[in-house]
C-alpha atoms as a PDB file:
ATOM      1  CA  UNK A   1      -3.431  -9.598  23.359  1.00  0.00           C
ATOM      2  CA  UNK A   2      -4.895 -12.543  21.844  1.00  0.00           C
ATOM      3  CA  UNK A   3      -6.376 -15.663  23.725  1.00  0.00           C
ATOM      4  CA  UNK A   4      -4.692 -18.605  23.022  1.00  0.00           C
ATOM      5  CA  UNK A   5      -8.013 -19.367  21.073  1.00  0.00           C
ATOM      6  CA  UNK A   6      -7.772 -16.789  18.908  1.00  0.00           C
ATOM      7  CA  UNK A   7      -4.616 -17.870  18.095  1.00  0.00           C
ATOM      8  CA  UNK A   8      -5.659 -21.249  17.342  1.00  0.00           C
ATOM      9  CA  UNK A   9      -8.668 -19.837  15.558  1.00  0.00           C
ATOM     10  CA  UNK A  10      -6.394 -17.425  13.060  1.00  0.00           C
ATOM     11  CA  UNK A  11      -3.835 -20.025  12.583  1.00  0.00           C
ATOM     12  CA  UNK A  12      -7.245 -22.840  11.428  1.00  0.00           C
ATOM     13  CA  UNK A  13      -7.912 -19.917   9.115  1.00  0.00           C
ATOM     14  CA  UNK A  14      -4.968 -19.763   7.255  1.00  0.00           C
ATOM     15  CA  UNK A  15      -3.866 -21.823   4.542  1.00  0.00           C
ATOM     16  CA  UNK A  16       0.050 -23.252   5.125  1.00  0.00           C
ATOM     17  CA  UNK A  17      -0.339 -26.048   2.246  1.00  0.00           C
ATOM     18  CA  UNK A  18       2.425 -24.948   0.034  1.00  0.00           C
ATOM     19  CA  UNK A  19       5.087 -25.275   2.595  1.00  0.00           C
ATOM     20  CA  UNK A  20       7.444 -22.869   4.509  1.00  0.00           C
ATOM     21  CA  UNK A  21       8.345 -20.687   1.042  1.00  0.00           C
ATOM     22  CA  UNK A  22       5.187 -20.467  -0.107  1.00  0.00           C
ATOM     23  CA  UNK A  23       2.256 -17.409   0.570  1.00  0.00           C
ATOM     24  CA  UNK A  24       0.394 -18.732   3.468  1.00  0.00           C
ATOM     25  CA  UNK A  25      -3.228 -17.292   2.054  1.00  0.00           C
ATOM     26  CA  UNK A  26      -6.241 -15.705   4.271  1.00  0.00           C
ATOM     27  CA  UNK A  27      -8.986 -17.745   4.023  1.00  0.00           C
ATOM     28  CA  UNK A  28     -11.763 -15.863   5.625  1.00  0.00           C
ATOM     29  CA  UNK A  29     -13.136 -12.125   5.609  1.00  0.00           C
ATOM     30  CA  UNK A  30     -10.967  -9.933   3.094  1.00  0.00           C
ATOM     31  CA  UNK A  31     -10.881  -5.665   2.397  1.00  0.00           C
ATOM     32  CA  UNK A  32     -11.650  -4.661  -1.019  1.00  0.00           C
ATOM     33  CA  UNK A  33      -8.015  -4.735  -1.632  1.00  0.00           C
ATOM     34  CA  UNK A  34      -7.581  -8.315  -0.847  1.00  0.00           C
ATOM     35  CA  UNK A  35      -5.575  -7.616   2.769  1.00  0.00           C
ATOM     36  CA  UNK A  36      -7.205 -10.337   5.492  1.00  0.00           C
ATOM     37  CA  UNK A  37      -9.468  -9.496   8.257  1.00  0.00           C
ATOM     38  CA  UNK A  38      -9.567 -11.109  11.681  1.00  0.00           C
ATOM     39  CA  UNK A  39     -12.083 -10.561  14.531  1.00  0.00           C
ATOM     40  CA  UNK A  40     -10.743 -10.353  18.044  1.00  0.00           C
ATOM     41  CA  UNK A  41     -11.206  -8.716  21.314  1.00  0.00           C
ATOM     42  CA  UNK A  42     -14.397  -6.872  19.719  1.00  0.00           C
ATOM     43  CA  UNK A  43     -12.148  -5.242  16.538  1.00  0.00           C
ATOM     44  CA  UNK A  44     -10.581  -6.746  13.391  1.00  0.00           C
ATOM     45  CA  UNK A  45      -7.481  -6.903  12.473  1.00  0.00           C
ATOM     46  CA  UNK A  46      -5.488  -7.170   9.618  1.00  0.00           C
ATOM     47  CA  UNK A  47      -3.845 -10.499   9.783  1.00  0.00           C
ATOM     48  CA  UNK A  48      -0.807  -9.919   7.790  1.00  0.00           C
ATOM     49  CA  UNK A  49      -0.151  -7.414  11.362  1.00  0.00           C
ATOM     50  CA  UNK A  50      -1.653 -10.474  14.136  1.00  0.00           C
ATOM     51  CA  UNK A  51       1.091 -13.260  11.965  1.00  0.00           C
ATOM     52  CA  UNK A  52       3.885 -10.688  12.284  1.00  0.00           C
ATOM     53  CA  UNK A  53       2.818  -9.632  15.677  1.00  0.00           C
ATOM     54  CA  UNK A  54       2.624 -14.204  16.345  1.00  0.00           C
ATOM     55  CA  UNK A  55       5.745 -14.656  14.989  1.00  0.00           C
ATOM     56  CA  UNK A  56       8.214 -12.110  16.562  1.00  0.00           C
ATOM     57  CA  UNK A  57       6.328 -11.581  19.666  1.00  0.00           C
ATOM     58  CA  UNK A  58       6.688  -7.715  19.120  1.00  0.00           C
ATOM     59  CA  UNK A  59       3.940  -5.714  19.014  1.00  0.00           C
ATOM     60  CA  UNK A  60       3.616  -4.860  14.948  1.00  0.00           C
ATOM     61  CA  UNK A  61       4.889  -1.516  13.647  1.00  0.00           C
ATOM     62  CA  UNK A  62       3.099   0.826  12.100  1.00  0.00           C
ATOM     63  CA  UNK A  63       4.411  -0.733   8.609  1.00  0.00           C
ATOM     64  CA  UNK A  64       4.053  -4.612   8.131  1.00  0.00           C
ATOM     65  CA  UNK A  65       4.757  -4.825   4.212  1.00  0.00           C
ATOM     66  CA  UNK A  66       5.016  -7.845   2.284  1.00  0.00           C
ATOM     67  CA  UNK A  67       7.976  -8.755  -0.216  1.00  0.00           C
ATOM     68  CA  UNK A  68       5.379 -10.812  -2.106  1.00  0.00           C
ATOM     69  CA  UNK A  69       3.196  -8.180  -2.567  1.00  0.00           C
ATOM     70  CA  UNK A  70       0.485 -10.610  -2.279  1.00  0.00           C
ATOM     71  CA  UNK A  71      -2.247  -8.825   0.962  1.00  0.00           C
ATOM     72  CA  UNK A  72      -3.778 -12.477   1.942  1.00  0.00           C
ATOM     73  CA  UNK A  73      -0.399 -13.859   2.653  1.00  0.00           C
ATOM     74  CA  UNK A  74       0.321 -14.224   6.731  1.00  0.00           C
ATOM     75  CA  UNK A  75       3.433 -16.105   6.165  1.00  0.00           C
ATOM     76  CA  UNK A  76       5.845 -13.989   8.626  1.00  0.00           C
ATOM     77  CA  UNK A  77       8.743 -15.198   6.458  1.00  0.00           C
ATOM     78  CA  UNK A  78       7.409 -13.050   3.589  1.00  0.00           C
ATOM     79  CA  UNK A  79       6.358 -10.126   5.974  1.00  0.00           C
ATOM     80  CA  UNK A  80       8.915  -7.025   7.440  1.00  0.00           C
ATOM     81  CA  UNK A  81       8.354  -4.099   9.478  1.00  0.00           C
ATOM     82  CA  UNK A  82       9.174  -0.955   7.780  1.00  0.00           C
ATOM     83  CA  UNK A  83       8.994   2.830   7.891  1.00  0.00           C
ATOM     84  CA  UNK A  84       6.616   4.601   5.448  1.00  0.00           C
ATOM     85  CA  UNK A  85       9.533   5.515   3.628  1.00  0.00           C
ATOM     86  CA  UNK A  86      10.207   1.818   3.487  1.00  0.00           C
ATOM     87  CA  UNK A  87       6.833   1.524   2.291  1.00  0.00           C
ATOM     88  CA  UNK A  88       6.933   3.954  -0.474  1.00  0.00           C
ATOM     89  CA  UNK A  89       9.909   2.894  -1.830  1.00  0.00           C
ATOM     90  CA  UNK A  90       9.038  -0.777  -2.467  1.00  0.00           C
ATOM     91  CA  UNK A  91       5.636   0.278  -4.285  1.00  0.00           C
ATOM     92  CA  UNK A  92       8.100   2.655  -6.166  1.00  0.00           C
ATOM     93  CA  UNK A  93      10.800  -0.685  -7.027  1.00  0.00           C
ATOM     94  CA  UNK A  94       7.777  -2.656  -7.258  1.00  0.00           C
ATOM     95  CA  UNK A  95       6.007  -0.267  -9.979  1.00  0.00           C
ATOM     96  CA  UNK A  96       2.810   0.014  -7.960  1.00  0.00           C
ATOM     97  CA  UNK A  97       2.650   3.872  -7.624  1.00  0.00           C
ATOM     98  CA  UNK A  98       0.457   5.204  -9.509  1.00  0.00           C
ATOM     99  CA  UNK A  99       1.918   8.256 -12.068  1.00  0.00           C
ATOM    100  CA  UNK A 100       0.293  10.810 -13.821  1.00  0.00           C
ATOM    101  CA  UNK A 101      -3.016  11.121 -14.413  1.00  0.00           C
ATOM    102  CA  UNK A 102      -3.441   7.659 -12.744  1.00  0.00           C
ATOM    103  CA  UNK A 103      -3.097   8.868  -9.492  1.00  0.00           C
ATOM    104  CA  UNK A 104      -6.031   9.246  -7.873  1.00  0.00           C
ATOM    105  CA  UNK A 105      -5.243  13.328  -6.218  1.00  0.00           C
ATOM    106  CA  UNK A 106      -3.768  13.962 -10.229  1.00  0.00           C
ATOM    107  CA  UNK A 107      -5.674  17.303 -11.565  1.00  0.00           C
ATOM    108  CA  UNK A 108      -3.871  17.206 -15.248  1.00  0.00           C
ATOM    109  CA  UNK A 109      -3.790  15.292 -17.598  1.00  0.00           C
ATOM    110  CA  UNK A 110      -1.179  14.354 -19.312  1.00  0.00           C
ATOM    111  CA  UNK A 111      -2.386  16.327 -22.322  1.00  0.00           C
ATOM    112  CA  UNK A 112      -2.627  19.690 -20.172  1.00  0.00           C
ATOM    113  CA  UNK A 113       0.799  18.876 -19.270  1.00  0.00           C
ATOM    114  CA  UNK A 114       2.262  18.280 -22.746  1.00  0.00           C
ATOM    115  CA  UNK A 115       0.331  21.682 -23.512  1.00  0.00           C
ATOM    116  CA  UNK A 116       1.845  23.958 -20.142  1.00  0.00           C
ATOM    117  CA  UNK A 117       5.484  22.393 -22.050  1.00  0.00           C
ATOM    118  CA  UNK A 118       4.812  23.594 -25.574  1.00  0.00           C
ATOM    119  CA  UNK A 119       3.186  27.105 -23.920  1.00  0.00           C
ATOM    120  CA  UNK A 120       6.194  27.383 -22.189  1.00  0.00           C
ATOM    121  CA  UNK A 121       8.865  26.977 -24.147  1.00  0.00           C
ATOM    122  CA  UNK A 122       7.301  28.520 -26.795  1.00  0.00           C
ATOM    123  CA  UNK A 123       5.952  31.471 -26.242  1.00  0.00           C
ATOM    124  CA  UNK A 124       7.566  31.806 -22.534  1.00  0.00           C
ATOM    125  CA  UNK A 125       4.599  31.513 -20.627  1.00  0.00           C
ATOM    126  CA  UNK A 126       5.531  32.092 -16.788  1.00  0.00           C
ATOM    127  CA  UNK A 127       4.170  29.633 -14.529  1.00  0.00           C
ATOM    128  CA  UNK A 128       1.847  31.697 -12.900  1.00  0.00           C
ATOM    129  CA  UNK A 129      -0.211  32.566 -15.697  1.00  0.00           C
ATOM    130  CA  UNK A 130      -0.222  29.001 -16.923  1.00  0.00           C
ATOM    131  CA  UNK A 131      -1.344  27.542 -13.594  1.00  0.00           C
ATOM    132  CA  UNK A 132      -4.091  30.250 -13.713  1.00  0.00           C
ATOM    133  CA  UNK A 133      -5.309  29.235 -16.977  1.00  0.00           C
ATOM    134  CA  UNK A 134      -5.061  25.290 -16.102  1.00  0.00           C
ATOM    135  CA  UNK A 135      -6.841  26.066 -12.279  1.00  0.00           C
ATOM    136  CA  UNK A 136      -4.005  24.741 -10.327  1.00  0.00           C
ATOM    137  CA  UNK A 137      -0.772  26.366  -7.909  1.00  0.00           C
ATOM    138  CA  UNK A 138       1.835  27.952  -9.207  1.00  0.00           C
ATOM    139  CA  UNK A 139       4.017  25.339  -7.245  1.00  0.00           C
ATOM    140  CA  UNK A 140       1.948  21.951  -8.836  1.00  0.00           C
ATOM    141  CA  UNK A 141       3.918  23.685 -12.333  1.00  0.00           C
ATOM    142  CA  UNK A 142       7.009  24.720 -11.032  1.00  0.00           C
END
């Protein structure tokens, strides 16, 4: 619960120029990915959760995306509380997951991948010996 001087003390911190529509920008501490940081109660918090949590009174879910995709932005009108299937699927309609070989747990490329096709339908490779040869489960393949 936050002291009605922290409160005052995020809300000084934001930045509500632009008006109701517009991202209401962090403009203190930040992650590396840009998402705000706010000191309270001995622990930080991200403030995109403390604005939701300020504006509807609820304690914040899990999942507080943004449909602006922007992480400073505290404005609650641009904030929702969501499920992590929620969550995937806007980075997914959003075109923020990473594919391929851009994900970061990806062990193929996407030549070894174009090479498994041609081995397979060419000379009917199973699965299992081409995930042997490649170093990866039969089930990454298949």
């Amino acid at each position: 619960m936050l002291s009605r001087k922290d409160v005052e003390r995020f809300w000084a911190s934001v930045d509500r120029s632009g008006g109701d529509d517009s991202c209401w920008e962090w403009q203190r501490g930040k992650t590396s990915a840009g998402y705000g940081e706010f000191g309270a109660n001995r622990t930080t918090l991200y403030t995109h959760r403390v604005a939701f949590e300020l504006s509807t009174g609820a304690p914040a879910p899990h999942y507080v995306c943004h449909t602006c995709d922007n992480p400073p932005c505290c404005n609650p009108a641009h904030l929702f509380a969501g499920t992590c299937q929620d969550y995937v699927n806007d980075k997914v309609r959003k075109g923020r997951q990473l594919r391929g070989e851009q994900a970061v747990s990806a062990v193929l490329t996407e030549l070894d991948v174009l090479a498994m096709r041609v081995d397979y339908v060419t000379n009917r490779t199973s699965y299992s010996v081409l995930a042997e040869r490649f170093g990866v489960d039969k089930e990454t393949i298949g």
